[in-house]
C-alpha atoms as a PDB file:
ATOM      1  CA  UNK A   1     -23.225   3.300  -5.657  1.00  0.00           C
ATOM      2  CA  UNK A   2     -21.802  -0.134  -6.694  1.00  0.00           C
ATOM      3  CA  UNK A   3     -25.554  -1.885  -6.247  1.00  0.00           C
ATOM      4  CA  UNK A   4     -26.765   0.987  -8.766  1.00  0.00           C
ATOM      5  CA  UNK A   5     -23.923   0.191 -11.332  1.00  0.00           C
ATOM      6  CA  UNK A   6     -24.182  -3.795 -11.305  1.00  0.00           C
ATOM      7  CA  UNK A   7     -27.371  -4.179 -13.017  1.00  0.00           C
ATOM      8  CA  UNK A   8     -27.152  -7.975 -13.041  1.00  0.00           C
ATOM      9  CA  UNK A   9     -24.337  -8.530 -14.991  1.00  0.00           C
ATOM     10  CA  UNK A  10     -21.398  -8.711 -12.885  1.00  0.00           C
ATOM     11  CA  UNK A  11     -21.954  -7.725  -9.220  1.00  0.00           C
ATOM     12  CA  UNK A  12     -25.033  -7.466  -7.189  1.00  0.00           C
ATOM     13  CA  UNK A  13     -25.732  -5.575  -3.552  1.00  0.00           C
ATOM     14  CA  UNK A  14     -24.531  -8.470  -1.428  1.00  0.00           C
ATOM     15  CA  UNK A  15     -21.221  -8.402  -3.195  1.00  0.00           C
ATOM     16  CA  UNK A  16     -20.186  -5.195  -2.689  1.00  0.00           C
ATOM     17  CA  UNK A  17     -21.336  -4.795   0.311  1.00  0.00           C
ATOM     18  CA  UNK A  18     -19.340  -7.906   1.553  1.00  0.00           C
ATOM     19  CA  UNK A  19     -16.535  -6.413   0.332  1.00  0.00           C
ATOM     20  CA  UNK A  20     -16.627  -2.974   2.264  1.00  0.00           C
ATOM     21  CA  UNK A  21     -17.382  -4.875   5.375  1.00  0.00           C
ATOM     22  CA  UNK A  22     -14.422  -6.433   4.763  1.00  0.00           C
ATOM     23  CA  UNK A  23     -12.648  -3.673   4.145  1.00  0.00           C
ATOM     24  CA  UNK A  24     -13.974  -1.692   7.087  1.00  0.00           C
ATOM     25  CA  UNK A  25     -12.755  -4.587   9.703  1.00  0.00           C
ATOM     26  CA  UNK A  26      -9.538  -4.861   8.054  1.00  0.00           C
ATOM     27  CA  UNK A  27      -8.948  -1.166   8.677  1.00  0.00           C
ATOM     28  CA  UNK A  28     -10.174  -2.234  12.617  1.00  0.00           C
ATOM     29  CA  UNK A  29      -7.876  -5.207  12.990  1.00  0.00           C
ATOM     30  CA  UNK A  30      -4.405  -3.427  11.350  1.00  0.00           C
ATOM     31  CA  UNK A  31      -5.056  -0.588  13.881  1.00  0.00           C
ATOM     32  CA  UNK A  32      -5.341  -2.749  16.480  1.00  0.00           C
ATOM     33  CA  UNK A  33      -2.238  -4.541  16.114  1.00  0.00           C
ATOM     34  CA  UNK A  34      -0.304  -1.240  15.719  1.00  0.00           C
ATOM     35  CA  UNK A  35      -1.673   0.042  18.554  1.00  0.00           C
ATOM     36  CA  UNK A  36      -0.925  -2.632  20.639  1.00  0.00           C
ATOM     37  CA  UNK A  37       3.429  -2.399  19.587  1.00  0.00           C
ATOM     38  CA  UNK A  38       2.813   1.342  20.917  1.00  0.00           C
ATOM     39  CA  UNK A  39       2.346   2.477  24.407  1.00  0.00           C
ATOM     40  CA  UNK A  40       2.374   6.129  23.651  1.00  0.00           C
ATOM     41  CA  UNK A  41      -0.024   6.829  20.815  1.00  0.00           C
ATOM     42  CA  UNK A  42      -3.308   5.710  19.738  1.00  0.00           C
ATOM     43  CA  UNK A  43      -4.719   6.176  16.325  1.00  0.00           C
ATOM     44  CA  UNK A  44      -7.175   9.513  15.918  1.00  0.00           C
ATOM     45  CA  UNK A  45     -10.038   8.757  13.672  1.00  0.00           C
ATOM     46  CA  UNK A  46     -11.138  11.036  11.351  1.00  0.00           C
ATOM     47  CA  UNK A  47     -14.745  10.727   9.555  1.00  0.00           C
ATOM     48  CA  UNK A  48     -15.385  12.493   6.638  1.00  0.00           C
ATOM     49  CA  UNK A  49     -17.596  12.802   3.630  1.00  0.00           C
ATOM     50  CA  UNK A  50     -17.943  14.274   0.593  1.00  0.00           C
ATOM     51  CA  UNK A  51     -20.759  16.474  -0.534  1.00  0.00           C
ATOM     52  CA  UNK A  52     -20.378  14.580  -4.431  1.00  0.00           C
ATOM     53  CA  UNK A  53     -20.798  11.198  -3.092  1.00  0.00           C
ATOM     54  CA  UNK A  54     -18.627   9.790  -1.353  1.00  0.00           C
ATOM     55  CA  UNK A  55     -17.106   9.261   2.535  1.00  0.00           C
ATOM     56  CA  UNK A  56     -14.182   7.676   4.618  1.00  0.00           C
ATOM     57  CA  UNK A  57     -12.317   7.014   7.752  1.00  0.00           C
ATOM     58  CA  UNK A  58      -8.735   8.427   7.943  1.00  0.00           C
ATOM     59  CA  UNK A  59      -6.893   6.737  11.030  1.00  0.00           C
ATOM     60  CA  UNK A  60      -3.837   8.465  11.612  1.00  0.00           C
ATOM     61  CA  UNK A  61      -1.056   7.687  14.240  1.00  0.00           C
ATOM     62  CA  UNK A  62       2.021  10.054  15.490  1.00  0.00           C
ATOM     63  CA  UNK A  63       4.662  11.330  17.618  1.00  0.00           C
ATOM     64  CA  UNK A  64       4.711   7.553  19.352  1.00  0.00           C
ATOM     65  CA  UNK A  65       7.299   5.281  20.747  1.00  0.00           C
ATOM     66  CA  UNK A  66       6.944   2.912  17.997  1.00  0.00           C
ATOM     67  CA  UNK A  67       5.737   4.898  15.512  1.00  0.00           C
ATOM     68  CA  UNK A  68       6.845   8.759  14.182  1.00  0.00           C
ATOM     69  CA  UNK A  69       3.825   8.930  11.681  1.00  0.00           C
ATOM     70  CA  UNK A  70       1.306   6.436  10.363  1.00  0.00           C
ATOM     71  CA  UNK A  71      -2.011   5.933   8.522  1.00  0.00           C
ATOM     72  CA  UNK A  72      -4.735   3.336   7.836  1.00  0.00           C
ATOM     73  CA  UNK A  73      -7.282   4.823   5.361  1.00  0.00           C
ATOM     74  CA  UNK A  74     -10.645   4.005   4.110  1.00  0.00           C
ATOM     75  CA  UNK A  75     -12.338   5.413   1.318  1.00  0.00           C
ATOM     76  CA  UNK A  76     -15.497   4.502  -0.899  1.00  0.00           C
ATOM     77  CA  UNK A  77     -15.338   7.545  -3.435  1.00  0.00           C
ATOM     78  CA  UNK A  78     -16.890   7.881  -7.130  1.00  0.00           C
ATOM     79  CA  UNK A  79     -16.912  10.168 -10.152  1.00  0.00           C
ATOM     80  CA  UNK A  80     -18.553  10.613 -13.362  1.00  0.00           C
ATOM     81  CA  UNK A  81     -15.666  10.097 -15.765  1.00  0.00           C
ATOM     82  CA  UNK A  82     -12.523   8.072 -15.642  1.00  0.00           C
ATOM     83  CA  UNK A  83      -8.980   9.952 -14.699  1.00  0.00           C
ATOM     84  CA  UNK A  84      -6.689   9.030 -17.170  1.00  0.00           C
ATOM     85  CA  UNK A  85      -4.617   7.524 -14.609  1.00  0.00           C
ATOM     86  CA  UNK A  86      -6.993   4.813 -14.011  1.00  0.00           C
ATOM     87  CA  UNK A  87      -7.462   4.164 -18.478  1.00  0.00           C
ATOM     88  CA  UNK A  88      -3.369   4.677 -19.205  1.00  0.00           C
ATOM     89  CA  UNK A  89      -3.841   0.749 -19.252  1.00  0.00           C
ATOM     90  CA  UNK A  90      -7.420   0.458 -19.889  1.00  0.00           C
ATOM     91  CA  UNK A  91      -8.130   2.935 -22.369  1.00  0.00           C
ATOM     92  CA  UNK A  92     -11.676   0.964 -23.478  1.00  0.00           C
ATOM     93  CA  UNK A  93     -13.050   2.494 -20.310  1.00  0.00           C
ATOM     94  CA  UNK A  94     -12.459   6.204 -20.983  1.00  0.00           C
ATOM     95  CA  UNK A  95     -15.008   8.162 -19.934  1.00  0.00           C
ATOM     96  CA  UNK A  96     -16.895   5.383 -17.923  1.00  0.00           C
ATOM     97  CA  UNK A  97     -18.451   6.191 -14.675  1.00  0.00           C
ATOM     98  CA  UNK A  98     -16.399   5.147 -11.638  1.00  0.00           C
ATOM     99  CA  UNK A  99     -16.531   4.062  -8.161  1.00  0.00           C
ATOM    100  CA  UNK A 100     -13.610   2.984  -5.600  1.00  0.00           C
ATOM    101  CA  UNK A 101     -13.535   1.419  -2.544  1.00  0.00           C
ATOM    102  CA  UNK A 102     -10.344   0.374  -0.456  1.00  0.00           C
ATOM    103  CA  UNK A 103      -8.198   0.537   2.377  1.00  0.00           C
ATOM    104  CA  UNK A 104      -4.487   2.124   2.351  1.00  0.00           C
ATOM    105  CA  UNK A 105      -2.206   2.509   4.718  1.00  0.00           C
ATOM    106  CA  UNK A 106       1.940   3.455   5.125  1.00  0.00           C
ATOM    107  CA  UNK A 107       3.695   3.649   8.409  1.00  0.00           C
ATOM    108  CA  UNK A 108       6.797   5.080   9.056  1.00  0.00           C
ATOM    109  CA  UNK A 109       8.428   4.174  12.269  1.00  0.00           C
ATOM    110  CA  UNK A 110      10.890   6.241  14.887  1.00  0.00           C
ATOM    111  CA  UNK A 111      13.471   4.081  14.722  1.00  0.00           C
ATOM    112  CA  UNK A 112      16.101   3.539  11.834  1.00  0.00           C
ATOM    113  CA  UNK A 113      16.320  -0.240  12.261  1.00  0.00           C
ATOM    114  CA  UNK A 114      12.302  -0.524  11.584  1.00  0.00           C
ATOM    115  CA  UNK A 115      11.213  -0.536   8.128  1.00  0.00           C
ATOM    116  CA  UNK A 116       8.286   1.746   6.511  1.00  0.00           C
ATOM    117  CA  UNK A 117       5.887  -0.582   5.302  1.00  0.00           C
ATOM    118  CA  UNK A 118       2.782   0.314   2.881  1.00  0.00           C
ATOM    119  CA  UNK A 119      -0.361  -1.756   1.752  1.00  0.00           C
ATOM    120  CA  UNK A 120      -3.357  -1.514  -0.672  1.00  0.00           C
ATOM    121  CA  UNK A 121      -6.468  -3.061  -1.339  1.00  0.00           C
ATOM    122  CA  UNK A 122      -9.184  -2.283  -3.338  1.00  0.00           C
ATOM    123  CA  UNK A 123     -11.850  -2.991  -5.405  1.00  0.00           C
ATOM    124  CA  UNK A 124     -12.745  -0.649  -8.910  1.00  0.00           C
ATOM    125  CA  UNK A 125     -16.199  -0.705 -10.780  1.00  0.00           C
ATOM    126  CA  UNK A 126     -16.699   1.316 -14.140  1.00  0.00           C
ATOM    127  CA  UNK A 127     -19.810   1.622 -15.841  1.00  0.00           C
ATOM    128  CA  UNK A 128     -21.018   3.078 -19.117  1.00  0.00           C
ATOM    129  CA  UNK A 129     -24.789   2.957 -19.907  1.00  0.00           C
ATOM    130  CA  UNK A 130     -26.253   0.081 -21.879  1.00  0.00           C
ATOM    131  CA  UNK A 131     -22.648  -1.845 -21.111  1.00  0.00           C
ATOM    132  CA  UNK A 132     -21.843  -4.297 -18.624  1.00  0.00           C
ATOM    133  CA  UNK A 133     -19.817  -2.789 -15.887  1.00  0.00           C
ATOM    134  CA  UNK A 134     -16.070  -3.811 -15.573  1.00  0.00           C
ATOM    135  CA  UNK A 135     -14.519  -4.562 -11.816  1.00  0.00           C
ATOM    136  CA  UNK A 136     -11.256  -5.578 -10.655  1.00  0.00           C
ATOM    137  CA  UNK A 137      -8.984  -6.059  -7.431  1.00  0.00           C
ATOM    138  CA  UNK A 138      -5.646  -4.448  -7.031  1.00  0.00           C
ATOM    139  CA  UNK A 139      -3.505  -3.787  -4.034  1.00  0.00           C
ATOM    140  CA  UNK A 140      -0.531  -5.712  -2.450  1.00  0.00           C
ATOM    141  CA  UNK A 141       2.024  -4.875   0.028  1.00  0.00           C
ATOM    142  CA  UNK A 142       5.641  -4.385   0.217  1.00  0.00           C
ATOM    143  CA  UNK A 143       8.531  -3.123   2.786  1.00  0.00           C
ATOM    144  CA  UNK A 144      10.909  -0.444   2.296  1.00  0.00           C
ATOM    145  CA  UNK A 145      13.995  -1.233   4.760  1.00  0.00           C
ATOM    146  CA  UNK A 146      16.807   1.425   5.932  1.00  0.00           C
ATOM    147  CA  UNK A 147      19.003  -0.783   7.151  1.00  0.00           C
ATOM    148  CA  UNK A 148      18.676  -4.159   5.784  1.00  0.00           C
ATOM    149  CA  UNK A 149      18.276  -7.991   7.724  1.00  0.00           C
ATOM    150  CA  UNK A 150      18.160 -10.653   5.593  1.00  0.00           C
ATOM    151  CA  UNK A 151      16.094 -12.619   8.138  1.00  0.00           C
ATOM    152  CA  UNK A 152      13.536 -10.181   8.060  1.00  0.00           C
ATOM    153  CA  UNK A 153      12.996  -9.759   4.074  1.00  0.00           C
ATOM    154  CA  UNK A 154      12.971 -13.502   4.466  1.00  0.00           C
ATOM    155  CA  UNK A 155       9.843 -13.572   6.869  1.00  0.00           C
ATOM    156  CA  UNK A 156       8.066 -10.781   4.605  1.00  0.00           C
ATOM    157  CA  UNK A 157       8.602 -12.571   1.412  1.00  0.00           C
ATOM    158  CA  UNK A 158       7.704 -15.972   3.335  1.00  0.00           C
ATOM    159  CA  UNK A 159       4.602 -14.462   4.276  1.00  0.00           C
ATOM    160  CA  UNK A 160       3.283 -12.996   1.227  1.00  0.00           C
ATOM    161  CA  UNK A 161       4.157 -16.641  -0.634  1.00  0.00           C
ATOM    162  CA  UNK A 162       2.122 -18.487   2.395  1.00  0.00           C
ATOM    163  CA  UNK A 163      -1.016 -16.227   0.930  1.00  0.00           C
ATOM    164  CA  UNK A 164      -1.003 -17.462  -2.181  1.00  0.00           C
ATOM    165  CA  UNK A 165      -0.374 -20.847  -1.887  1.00  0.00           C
ATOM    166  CA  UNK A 166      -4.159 -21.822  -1.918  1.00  0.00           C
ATOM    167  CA  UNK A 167      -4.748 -19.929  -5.335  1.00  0.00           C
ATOM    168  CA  UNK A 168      -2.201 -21.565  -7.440  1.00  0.00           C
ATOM    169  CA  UNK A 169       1.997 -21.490  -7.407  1.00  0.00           C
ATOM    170  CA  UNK A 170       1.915 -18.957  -9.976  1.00  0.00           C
ATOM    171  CA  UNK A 171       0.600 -16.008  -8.080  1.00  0.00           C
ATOM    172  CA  UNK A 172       3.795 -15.454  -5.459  1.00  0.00           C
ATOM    173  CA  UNK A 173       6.484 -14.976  -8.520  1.00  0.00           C
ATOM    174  CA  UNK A 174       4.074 -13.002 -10.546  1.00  0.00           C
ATOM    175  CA  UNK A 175       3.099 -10.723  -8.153  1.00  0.00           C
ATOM    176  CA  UNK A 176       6.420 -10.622  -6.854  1.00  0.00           C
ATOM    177  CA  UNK A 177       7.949  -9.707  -9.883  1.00  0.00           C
ATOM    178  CA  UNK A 178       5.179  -7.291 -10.546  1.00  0.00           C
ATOM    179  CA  UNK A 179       5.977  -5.519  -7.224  1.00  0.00           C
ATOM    180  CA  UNK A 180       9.309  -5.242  -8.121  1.00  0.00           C
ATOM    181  CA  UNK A 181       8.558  -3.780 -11.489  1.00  0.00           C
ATOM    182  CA  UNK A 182       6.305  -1.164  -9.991  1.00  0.00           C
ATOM    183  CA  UNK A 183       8.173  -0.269  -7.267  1.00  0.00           C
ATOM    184  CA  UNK A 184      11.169   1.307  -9.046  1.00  0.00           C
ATOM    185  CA  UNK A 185      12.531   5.043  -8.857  1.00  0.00           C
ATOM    186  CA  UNK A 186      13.408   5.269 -12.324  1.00  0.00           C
ATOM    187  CA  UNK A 187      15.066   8.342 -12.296  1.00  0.00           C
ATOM    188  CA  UNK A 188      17.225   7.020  -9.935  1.00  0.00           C
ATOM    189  CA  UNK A 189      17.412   3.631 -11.505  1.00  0.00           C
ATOM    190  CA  UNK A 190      16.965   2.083  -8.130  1.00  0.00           C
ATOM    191  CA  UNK A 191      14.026   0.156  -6.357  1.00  0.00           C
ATOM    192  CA  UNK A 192      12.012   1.900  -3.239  1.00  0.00           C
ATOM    193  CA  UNK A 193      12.541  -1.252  -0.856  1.00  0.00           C
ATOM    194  CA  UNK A 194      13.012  -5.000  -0.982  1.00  0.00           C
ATOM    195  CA  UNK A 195       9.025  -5.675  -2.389  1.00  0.00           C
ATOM    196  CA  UNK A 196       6.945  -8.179  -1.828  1.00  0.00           C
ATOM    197  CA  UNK A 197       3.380  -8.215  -3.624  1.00  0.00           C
ATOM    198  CA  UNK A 198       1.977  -6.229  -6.219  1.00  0.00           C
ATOM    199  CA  UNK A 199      -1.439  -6.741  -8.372  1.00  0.00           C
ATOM    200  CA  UNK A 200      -3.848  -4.920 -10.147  1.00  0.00           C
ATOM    201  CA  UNK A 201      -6.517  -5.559 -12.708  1.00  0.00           C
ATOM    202  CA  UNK A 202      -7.083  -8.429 -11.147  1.00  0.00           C
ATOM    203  CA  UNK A 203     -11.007 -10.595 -12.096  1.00  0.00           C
ATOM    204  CA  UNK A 204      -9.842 -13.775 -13.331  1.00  0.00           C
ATOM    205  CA  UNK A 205     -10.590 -16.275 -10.702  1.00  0.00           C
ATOM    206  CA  UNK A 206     -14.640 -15.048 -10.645  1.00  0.00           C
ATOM    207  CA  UNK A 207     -15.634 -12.782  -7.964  1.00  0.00           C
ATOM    208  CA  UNK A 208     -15.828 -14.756  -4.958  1.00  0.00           C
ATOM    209  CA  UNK A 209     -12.477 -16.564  -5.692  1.00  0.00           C
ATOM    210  CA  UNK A 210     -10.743 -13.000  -6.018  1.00  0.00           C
ATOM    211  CA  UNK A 211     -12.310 -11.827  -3.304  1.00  0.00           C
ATOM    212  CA  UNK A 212     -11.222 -14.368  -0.843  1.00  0.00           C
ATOM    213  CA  UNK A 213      -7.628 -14.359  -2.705  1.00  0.00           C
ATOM    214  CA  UNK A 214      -8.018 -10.554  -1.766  1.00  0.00           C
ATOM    215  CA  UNK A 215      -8.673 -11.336   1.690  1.00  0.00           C
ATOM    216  CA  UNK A 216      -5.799 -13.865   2.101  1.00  0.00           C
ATOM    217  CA  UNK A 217      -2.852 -11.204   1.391  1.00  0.00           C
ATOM    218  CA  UNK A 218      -5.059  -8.623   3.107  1.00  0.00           C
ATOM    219  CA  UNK A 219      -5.216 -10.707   5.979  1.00  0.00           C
ATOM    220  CA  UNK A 220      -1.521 -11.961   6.406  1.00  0.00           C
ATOM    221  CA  UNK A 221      -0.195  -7.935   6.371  1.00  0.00           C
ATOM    222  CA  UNK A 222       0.134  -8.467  10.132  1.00  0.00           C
ATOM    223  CA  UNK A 223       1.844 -11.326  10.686  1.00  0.00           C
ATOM    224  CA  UNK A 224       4.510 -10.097   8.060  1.00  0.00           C
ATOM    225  CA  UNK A 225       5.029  -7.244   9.522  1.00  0.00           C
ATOM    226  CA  UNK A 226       4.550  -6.836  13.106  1.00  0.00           C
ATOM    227  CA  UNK A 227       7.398  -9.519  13.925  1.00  0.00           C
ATOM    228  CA  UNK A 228       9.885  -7.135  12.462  1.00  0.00           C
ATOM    229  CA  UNK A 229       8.304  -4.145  14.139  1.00  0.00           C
ATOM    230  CA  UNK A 230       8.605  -6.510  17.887  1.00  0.00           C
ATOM    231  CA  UNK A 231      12.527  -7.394  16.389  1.00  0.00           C
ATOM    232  CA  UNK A 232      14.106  -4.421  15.673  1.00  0.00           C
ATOM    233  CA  UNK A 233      11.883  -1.394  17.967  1.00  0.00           C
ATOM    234  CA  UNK A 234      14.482  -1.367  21.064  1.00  0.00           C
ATOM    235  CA  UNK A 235      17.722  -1.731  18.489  1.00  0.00           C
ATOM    236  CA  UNK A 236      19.715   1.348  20.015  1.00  0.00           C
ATOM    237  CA  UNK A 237      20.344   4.017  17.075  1.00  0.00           C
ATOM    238  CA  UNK A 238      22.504   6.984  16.791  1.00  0.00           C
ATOM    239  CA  UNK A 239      21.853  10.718  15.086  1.00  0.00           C
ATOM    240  CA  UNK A 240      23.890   8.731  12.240  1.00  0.00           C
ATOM    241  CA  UNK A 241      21.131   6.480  12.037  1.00  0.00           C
ATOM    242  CA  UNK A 242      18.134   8.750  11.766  1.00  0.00           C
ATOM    243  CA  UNK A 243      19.983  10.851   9.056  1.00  0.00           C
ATOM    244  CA  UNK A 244      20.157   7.833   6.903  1.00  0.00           C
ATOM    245  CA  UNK A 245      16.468   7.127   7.517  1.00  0.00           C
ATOM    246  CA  UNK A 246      15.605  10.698   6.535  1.00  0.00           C
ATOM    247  CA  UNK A 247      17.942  10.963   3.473  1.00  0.00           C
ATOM    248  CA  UNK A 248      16.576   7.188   2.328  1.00  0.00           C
ATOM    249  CA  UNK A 249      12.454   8.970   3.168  1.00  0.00           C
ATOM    250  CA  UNK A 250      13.542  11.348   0.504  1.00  0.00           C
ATOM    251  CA  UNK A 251      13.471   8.623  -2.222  1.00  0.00           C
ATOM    252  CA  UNK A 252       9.813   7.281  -0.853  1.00  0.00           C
ATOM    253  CA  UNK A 253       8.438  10.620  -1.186  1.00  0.00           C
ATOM    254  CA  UNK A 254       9.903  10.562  -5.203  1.00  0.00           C
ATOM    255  CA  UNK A 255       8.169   7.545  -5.934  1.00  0.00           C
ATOM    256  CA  UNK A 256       4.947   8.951  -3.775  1.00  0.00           C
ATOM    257  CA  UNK A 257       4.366  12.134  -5.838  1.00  0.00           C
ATOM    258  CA  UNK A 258       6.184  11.017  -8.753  1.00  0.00           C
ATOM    259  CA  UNK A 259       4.603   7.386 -10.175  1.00  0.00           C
ATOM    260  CA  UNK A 260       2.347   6.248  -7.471  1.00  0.00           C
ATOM    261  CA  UNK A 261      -0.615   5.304  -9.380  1.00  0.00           C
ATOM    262  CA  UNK A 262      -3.042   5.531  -6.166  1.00  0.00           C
ATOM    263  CA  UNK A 263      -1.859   9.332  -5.253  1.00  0.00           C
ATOM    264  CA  UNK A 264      -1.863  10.663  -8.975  1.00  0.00           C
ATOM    265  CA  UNK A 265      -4.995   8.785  -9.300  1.00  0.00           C
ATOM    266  CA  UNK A 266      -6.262  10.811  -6.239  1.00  0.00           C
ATOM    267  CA  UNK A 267      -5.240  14.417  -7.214  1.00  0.00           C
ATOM    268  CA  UNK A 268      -6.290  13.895 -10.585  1.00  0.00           C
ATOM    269  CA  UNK A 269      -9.316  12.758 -10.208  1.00  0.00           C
ATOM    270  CA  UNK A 270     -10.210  15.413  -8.441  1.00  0.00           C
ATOM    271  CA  UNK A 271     -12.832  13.518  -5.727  1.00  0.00           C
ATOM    272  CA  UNK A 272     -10.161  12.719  -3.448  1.00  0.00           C
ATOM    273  CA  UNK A 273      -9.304  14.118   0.247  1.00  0.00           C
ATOM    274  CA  UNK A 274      -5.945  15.534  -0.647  1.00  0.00           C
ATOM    275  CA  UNK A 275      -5.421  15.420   3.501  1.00  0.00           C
ATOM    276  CA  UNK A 276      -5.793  11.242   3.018  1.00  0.00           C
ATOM    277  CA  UNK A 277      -4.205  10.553  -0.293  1.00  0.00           C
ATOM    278  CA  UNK A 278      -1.078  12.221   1.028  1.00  0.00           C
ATOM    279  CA  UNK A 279      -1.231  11.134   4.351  1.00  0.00           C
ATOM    280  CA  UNK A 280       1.804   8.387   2.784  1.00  0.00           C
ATOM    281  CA  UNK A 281       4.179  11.042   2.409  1.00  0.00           C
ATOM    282  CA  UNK A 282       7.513  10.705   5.713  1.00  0.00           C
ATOM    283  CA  UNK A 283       7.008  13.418   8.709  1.00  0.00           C
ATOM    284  CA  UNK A 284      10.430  14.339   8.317  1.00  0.00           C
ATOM    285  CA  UNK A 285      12.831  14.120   4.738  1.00  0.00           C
ATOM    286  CA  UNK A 286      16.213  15.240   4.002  1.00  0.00           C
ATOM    287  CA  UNK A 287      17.789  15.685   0.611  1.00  0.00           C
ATOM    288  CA  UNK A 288      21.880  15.725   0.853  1.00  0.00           C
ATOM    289  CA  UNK A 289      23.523  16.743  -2.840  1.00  0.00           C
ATOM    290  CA  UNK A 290      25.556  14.117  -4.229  1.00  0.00           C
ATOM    291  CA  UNK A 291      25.622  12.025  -1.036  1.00  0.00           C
ATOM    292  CA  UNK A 292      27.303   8.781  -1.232  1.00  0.00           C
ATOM    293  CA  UNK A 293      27.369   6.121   1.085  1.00  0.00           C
ATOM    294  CA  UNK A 294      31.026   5.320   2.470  1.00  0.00           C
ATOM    295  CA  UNK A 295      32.140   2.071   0.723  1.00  0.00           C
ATOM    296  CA  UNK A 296      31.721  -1.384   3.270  1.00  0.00           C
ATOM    297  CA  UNK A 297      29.244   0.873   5.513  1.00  0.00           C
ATOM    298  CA  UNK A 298      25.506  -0.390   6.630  1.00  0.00           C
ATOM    299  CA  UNK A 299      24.270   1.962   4.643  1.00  0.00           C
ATOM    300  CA  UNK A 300      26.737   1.217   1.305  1.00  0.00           C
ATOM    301  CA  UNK A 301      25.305  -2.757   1.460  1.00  0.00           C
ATOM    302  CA  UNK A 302      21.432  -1.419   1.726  1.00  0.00           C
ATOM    303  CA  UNK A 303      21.585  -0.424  -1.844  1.00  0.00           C
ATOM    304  CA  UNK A 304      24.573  -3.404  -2.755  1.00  0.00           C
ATOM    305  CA  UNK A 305      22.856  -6.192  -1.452  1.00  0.00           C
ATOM    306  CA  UNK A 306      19.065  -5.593  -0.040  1.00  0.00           C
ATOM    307  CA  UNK A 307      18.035  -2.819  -2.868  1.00  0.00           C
ATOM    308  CA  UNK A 308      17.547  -5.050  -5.548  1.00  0.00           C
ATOM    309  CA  UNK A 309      15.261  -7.539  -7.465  1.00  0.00           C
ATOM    310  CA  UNK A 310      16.617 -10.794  -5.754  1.00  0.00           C
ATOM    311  CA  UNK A 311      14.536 -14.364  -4.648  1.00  0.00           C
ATOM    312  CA  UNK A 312      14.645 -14.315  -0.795  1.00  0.00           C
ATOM    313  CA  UNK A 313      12.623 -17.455  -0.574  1.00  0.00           C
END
């Protein structure tokens, strides 16, 4: 447990458990506002536990109006050794006792027009006996478009700077830039969507600063995104449409299984609930050989104009 690994030098029982209150009525609060764009699904809750240590709530929303397939996880999970996943970066805390707490969530919509979206936030403590434990913030959010509106990466981006403000100008370019570093399908040399925010490691403001910075970009996920849910939900869409969507859901499921820190983190670790940790992955994907988008098409200026690093503010 966190209060069992803080032993005075960095957090303390009130601290951590602040946080996974937080964390819990986040989880609440994004459900809610789904919900409430949907009139034909509900989110399913899911409690579980693990007989290690550890338990969660998986939420998990389908086969709606609004949405085809959805999730907004919590999990407080530990272990007794670092993954080397979590120390590629770190490698000081090899072999450090761990503990993880957060709240994750993707949702893929029905409708073409109606981006996927994804958020994180978390908070990771590692201890080692006779040391002073290490914790750190990481999470962010971004948007993943299939066809793209430039007013509606503008609103996103708009968003995620209006959370930062209050911490210092630096923090919107930085962990804009950071998002769009992390966020890339190398082996296809192209980004998964259009970005937006994107930190990790993060202590340096003191805990209660970081925390409440935490709780800022945790808190505005709503009002970037359901807007361009209520926008584009009734645009009219063809088979056309939803084969694009599919084919494009082929390149977030690359990046899922392929260098998403959180789900290789997950299965190698070997604590996680494989049902939650790939709970991101699209209902339905399609992989086309050598497909290639017909020059001046929607789909052609996705990847021309929206699919790339590029300051929408």
């Amino acid at each position: 447990m966190l209060e069992q690994i803080s032993k005075g030098n960095t957090l303390n029982t009130i601290e951590s458990n602040n946080v996974k209150d937080f964390l819990l009525t986040l989880q609440s609060s994004i459900c809610d506002g789904l919900e409430a764009l949907d009139p034909e699904a509900n989110f399913q809750t899911d409690r579980w536990d693990r007989e290690k240590g550890g338990s969660g709530i998986s939420r998990v929303i389908s086969d709606g109006e609004v949405f085809e397939k959805g999730g907004v996880n919590f999990s407080h999970v530990f272990g007794d050794a670092m993954p080397a996943s979590a120390t590629a970066t770190r490698p000081e805390l090899a072999g450090r006792a761990w503990q993880a707490m957060g709240v994750s969530l993707v949702i893929h919509p029905k409708n073409p027009f109606v981006p996927t979206s994804h958020a994180n936030f978390r908070m990771f403590v590692a201890d080692k006996e006779g040391e002073e434990s290490a914790w750190w913030f990481g999470g962010g959010y971004d948007l993943t478009p299939y066809y793209g509106f430039e007013e509606d990466c503008i609103h996103w981006h708009q968003q995620a700077k209006d959370a930062c403000e209050n911490f210092g100008s630096k923090y919107y370019p930085l962990f804009k830039k950071q998002c769009d570093d992390y966020f890339q399908i190398k082996h296809r040399q192209e980004p998964r969507g259009i970005g937006g925010l994107f930190f990790d490691d993060f202590n340096e403001l003191g805990f209660d600063q970081s925390f409440e910075f935490v709780q800022s970009m945790a808190n505005s996920f709503l009002a970037a995104y359901l807007p361009i849910v209520n926008r584009r939900k009734d645009t009219a869409y063809t088979d056309h449409h939803k084969q694009f969507q599919e084919y494009r859901r082929g390149r977030y499921a690359e990046f899922n299984l392929v260098y998403d820190r959180g789900t290789i983190f997950g299965l190698q670790s070997g604590v996680g609930r494989i049902e939650s940790i790939l709970m991101s992955l699209p209902p339905v994907v399609r992989w086309i050989y050598d497909w290639q988008a017909e020059k001046g098409s929607e789909e052609e200026k996705l990847s021309s104009e929206f699919l790339k690093p590029r300051e929408w503010l």
